[in-house]
Protein backbone atom coordinates (compact mmCIF):
# COMPACT_ATOMS: atom_id res chain seq x y z
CA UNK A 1 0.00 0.00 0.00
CA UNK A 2 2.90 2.52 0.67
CA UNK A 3 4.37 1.58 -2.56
CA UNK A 4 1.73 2.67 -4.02
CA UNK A 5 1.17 5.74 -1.99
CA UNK A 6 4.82 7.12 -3.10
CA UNK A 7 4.16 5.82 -6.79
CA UNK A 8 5.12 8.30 -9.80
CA UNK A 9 1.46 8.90 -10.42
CA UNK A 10 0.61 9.33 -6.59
CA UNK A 11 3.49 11.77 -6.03
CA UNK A 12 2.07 13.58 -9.20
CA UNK A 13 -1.05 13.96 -7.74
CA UNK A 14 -0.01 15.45 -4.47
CA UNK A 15 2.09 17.82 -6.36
CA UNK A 16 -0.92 19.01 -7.98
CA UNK A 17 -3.15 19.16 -4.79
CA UNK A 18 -1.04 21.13 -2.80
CA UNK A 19 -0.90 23.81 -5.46
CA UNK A 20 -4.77 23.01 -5.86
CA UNK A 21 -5.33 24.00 -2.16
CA UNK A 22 -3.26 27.04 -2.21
CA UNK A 23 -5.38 28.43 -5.02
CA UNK A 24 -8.46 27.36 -3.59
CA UNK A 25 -7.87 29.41 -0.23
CA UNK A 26 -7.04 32.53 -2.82
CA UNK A 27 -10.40 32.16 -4.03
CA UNK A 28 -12.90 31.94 -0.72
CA UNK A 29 -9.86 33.72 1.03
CA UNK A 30 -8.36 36.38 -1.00
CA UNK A 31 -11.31 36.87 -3.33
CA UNK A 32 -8.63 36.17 -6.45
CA UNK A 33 -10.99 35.57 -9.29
CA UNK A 34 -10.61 35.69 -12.96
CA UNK A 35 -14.32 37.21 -13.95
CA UNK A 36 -14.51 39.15 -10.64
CA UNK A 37 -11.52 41.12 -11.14
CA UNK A 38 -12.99 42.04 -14.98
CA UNK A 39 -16.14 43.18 -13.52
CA UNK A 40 -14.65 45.32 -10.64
CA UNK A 41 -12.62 47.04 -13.45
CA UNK A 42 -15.30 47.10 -15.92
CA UNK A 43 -18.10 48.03 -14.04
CA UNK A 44 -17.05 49.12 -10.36
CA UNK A 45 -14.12 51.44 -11.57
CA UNK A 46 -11.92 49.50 -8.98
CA UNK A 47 -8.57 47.96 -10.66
CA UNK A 48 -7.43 45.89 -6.94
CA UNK A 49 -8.38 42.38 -8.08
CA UNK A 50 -6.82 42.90 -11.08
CA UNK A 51 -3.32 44.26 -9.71
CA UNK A 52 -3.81 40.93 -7.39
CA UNK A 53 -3.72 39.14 -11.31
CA UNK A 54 -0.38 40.99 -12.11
CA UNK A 55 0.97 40.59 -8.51
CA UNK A 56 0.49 36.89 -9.10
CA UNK A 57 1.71 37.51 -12.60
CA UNK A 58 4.99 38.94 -11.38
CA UNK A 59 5.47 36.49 -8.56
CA UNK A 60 5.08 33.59 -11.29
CA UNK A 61 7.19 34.68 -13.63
CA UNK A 62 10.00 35.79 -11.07
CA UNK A 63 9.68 32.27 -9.69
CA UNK A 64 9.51 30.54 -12.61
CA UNK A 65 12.47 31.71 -14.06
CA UNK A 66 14.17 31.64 -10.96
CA UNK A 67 13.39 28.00 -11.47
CA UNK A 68 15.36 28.05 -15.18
CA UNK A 69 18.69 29.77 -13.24
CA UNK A 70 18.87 27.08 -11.43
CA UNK A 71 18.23 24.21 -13.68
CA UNK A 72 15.15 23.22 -11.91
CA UNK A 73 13.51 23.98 -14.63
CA UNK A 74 14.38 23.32 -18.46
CA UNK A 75 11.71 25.48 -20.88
CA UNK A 76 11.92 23.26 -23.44
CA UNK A 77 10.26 20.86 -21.98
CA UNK A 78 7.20 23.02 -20.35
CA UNK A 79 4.12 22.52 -22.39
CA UNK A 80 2.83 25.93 -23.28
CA UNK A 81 6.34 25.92 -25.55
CA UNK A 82 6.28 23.01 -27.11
CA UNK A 83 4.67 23.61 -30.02
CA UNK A 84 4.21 26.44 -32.33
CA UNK A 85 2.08 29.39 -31.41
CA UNK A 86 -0.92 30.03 -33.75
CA UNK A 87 -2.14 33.54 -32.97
CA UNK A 88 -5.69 32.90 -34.04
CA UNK A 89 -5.96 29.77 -31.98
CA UNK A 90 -5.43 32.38 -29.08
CA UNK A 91 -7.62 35.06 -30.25
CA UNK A 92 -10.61 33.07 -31.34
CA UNK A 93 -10.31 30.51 -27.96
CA UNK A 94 -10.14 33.33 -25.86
CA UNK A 95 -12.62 35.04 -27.36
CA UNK A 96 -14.79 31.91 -26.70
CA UNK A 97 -13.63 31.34 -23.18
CA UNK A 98 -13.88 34.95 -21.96
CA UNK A 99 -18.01 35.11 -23.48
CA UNK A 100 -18.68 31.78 -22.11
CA UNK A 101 -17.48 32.90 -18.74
CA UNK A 102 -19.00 35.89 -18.73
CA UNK A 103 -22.52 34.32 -19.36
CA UNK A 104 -22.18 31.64 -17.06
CA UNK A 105 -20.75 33.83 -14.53
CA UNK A 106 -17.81 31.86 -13.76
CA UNK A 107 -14.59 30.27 -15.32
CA UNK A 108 -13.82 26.98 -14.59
CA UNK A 109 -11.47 27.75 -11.83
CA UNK A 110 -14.21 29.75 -10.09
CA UNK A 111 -16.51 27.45 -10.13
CA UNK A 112 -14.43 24.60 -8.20
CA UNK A 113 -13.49 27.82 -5.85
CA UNK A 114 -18.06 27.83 -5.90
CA UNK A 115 -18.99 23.96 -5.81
CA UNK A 116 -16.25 24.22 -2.43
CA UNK A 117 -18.26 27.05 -0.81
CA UNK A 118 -22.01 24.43 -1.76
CA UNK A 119 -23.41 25.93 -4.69
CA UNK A 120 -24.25 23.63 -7.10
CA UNK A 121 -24.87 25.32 -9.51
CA UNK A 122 -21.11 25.59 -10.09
CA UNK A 123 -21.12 21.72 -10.61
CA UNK A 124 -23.22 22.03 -13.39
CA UNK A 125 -20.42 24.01 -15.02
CA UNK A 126 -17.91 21.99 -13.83
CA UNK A 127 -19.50 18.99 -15.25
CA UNK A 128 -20.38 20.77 -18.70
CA UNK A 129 -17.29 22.13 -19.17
CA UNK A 130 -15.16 18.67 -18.40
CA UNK A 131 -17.27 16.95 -20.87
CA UNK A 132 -17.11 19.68 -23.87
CA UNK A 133 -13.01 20.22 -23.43
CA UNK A 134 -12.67 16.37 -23.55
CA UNK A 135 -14.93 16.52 -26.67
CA UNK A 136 -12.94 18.71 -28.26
CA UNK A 137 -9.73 17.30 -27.29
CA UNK A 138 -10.55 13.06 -28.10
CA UNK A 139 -13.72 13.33 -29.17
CA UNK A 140 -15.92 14.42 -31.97
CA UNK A 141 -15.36 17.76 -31.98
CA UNK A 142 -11.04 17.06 -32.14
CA UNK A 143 -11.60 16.76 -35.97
CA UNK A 144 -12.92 19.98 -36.51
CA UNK A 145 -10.46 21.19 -33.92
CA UNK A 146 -7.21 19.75 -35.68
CA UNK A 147 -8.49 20.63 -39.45
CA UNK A 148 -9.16 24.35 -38.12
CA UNK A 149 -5.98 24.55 -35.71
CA UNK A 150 -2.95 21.79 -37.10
CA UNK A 151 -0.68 21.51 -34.32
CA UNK A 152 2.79 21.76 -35.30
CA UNK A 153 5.92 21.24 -32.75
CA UNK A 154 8.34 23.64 -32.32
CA UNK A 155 11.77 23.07 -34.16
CA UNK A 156 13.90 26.20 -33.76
CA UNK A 157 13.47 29.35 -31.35
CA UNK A 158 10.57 28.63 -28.47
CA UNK A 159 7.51 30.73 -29.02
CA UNK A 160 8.63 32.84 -25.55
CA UNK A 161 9.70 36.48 -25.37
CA UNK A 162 12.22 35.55 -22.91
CA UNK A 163 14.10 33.20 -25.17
CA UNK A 164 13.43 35.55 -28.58
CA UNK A 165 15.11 38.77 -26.41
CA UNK A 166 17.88 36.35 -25.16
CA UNK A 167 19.04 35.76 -28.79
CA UNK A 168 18.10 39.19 -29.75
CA UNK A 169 20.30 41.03 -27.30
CA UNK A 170 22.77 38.45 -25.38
CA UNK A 171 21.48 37.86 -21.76
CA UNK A 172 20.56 34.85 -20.66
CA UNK A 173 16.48 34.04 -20.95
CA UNK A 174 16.46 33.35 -17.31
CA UNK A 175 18.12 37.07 -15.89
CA UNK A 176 15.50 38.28 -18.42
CA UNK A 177 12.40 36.52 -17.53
CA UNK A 178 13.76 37.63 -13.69
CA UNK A 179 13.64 41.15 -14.68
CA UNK A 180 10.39 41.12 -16.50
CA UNK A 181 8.70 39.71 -13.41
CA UNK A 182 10.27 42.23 -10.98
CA UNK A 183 9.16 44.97 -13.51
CA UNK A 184 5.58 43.49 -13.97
CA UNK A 185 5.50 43.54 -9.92
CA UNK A 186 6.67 46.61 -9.22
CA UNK A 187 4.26 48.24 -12.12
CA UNK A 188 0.87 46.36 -10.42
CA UNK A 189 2.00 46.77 -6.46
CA UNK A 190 3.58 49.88 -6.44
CA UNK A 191 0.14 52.31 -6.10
CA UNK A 192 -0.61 53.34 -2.65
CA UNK A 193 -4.28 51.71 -2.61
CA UNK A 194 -2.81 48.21 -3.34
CA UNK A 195 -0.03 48.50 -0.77
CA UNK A 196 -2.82 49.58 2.06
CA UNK A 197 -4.23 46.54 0.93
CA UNK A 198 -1.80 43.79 2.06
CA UNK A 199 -4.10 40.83 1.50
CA UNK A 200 -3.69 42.00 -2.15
CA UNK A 201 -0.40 41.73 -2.00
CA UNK A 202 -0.39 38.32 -0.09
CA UNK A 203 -2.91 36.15 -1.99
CA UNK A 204 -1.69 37.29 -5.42
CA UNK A 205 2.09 36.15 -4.21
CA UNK A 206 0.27 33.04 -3.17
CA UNK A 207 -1.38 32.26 -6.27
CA UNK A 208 2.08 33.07 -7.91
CA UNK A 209 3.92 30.66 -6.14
CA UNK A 210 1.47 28.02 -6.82
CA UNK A 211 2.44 28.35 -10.39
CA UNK A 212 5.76 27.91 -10.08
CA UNK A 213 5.11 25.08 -7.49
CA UNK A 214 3.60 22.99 -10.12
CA UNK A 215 6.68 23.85 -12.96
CA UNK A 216 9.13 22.87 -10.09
CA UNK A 217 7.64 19.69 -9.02
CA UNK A 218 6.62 18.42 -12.36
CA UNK A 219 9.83 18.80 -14.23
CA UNK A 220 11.71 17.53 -10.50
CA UNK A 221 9.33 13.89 -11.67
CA UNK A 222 10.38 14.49 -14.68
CA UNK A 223 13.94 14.53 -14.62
CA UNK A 224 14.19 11.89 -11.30
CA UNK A 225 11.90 9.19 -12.38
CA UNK A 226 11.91 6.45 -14.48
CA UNK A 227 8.41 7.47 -16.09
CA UNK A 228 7.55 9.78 -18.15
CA UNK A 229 4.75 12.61 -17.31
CA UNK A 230 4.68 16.16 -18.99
CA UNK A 231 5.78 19.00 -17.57
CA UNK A 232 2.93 21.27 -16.46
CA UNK A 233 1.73 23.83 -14.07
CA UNK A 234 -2.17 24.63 -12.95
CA UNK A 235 -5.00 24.98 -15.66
CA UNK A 236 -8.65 24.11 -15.49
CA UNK A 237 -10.09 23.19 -19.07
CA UNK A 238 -8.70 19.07 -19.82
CA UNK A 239 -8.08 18.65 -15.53
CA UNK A 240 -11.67 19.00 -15.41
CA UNK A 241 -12.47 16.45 -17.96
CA UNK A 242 -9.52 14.22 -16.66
CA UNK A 243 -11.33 13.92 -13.06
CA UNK A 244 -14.24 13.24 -14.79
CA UNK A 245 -12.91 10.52 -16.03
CA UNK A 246 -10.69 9.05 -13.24
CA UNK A 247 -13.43 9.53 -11.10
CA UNK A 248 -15.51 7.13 -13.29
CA UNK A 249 -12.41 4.70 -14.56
CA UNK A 250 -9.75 4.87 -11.68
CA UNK A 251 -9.03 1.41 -12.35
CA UNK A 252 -8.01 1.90 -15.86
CA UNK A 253 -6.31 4.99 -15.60
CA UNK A 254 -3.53 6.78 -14.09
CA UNK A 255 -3.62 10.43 -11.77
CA UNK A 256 -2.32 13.09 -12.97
CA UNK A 257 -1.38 16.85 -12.06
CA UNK A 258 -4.02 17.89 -12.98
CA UNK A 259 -6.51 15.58 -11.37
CA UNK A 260 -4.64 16.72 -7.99
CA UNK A 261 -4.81 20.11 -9.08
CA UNK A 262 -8.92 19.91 -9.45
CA UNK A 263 -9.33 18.22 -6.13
CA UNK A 264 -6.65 20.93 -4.66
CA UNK A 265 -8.75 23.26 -5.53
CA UNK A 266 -12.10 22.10 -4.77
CA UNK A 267 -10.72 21.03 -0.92
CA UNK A 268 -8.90 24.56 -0.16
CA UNK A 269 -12.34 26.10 -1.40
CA UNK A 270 -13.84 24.22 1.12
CA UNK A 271 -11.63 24.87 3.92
CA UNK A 272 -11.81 28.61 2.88
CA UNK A 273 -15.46 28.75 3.03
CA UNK A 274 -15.84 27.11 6.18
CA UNK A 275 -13.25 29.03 7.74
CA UNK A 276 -15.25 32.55 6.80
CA UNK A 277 -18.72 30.93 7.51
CA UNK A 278 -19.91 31.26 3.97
CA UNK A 279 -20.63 27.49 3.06
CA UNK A 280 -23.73 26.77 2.42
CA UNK A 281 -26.08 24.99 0.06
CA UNK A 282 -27.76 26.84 -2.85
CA UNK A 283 -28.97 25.59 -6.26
CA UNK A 284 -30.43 27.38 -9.34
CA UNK A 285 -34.15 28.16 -9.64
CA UNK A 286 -34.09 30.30 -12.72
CA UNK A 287 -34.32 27.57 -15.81
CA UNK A 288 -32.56 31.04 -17.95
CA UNK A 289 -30.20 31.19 -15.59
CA UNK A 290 -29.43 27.33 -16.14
CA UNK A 291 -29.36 27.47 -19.89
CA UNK A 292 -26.66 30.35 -19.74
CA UNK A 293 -24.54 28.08 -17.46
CA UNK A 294 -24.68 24.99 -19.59
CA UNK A 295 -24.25 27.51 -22.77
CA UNK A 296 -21.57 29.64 -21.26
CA UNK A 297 -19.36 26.03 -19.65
CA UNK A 298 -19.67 24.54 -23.01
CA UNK A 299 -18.32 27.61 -24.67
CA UNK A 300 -15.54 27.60 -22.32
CA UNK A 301 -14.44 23.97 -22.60
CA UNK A 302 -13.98 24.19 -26.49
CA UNK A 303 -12.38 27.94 -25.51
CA UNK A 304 -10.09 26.16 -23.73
CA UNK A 305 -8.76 23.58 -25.54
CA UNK A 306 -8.38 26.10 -28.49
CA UNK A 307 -6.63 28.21 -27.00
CA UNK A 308 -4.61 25.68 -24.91
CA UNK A 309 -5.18 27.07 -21.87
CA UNK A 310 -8.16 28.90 -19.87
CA UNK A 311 -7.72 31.77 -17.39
CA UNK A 312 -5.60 30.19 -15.79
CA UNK A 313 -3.92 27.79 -17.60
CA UNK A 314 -3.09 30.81 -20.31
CA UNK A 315 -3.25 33.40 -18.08
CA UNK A 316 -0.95 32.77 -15.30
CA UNK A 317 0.94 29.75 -16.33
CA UNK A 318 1.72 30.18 -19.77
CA UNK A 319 2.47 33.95 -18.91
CA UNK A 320 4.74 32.46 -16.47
CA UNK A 321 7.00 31.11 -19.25
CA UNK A 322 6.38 34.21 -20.55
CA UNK A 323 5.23 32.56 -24.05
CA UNK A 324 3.71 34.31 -26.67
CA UNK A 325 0.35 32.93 -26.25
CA UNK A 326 0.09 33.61 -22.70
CA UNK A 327 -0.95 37.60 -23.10
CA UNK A 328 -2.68 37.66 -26.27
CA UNK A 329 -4.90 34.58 -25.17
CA UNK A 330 -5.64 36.74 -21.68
CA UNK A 331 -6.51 40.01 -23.68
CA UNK A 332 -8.61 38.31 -25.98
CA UNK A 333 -10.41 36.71 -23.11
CA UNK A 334 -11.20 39.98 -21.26
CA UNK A 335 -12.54 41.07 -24.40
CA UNK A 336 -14.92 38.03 -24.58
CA UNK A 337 -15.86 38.78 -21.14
CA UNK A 338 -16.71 42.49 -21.68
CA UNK A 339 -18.61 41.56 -24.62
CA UNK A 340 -20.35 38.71 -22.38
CA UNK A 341 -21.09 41.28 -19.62
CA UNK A 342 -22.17 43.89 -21.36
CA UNK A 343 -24.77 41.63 -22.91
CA UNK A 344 -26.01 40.55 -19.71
CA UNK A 345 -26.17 44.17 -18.46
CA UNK A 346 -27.84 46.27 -21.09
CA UNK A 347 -27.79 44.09 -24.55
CA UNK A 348 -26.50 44.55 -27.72
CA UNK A 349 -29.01 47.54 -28.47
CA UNK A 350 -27.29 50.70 -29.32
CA UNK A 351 -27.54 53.49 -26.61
CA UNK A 352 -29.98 56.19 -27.59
């Protein structure tokens, strides 16, 4: 039983969980949330959850790079660079993601952080979206998916501005991506009403460092073991689908990251909730409301898969590697969002 406790696949798991658990406190805890910082900035004129994103931004690239320095990390092997970057794969998944999100009022982060706290109307998303990413991954919808968007590997430069300024100008990609992330930190914690705010400051770090947590523990099982597993850091779009799946076929399959990562996430949601008194059980009474979820999940799973990565998959851990895809996928999903929101809010009828 301990043998199998301290397997490859077991270890990769608790990798993922702890990570999963960090970012679930940030959620009930630290309020970090990918659709609630849009609409604070959008619609509340308030811009702190969204320097909390580029705190956690900073911290994740300054860690993960860090990580490269000192060989705990090789980039070539992290996922988000291993194959070319198709700009319209980004723009038109995020695009997708961003709307869906917006209309089912959660990504699919958020609504682990949600089903943790008792609503359940979160696990209809979480179930809708796991089933539509794995459709689009393996299953019908992959055709269309692969005929639209070939994937191609990379074979010379990796698609990340780190490594495309190292050969441009001589430094190293890893003092680069270092200096990026100190920039990117100073630039979102520097204002006065973030610093009076040192939750902000704390919860974004946290969320940062459970980015680079995953790139250092994957690539540490991926250079020590025997077996082979990819090296990856947190994302909620395939995971989903993958726990689906384990959770129906655990004798046939293996864990994963990712399937740690979900549970992570769903447990330190839980604790967080119940530590700040806010679980409690609530379900959705509005059949509209329901259709949007299902609509807006489904949206996001494809989103997701197109665009390798969701909010954060794209948006924190690709950015991490600082790969091209990472901010052009999370621009293009605030601007599904908006477009999502403002639907929701007034429609698409011109002002008079």
């Amino acid at each position: 039983m301990m043998e199998l406790l301290l397997s490859h696949e077991f270890l990769l798991a608790y990798a993922g969980l702890a990570g999963g658990i960090l970012l679930g406190l940030a959620a009930r805890l630290g309020r970090f949330c990918t659709l609630g910082a849009i609409e604070d900035y959008f619609y509340s004129s308030s811009d702190l959850r969204l320097r909390m994103w580029g705190i956690a931004i900073g911290i994740a690239i300054i860690g993960t790079f860090s990580l490269v320095h000192f060989d705990a990390l090789q980039l070539q092997n992290a996922t988000y660079l291993r194959q070319q970057w198709n700009p319209l794969e980004s723009i038109v998944g995020g695009l997708m993601f961003g709307y869906g999100m917006a209309i089912c009022g959660n990504c699919g982060y958020g609504a682990l952080a949600r089903l943790g706290g008792g609503d359940l109307r979160a696990f209809v998303i979480v179930i809708v979206m796991g089933i539509s990413a794995y459709m689009t991954i393996s299953g019908p919808l992959a055709y269309i998916r692969i005929w639209l968007f070939p994937v191609n590997q990379v074979e010379d430069s990796l698609p990340s501005f780190a490594t495309s300024l190292s050969e441009l100008i001589g430094l190293s990609s890893s003092v680069i991506g270092i200096l990026i992330g100190i920039v990117v930190l100073i630039a979102t914690a520097a204002p006065r009403h973030v610093r009076q705010k040192p939750s902000t400051i704390f919860w974004g770090a946290i969320v940062g460092l459970a980015v680079v947590s995953g790139w250092a523990s994957t690539q540490w099982l991926y250079t020590e073991s025997f077996e082979a597993n990819p090296v990856v850091s947190h994302t909620f779009s395939g995971p989903i689908g993958e726990t689906i799946l384990y959770a129906m076929t655990a004798s046939g399959t293996s864990l994963t990251f990712g399937v740690g990562s979900v549970a992570g996430v769903w447990i330190g949601a839980f604790i967080g909730s119940m530590i700040k008194g806010h679980f409690r059980w609530e379900a959705c009474e509005d059949p509209r409301e329901l259709r949007r979820q299902i609509i807006g999940a489904g949206l996001m799973g494809v989103g997701a898969v197109i665009a390798v990565g969701c909010s954060i998959g794209q948006g924190l851990s690709a950015i991490s590697l600082l790969a091209y895809s990472g901010p052009v996928t999370l621009l293009s999903l605030m601007a599904g969002a908006a477009l999502g929101l403002r639907q929701l809010m007034v429609g698409f009828a011109r002002p008079v």
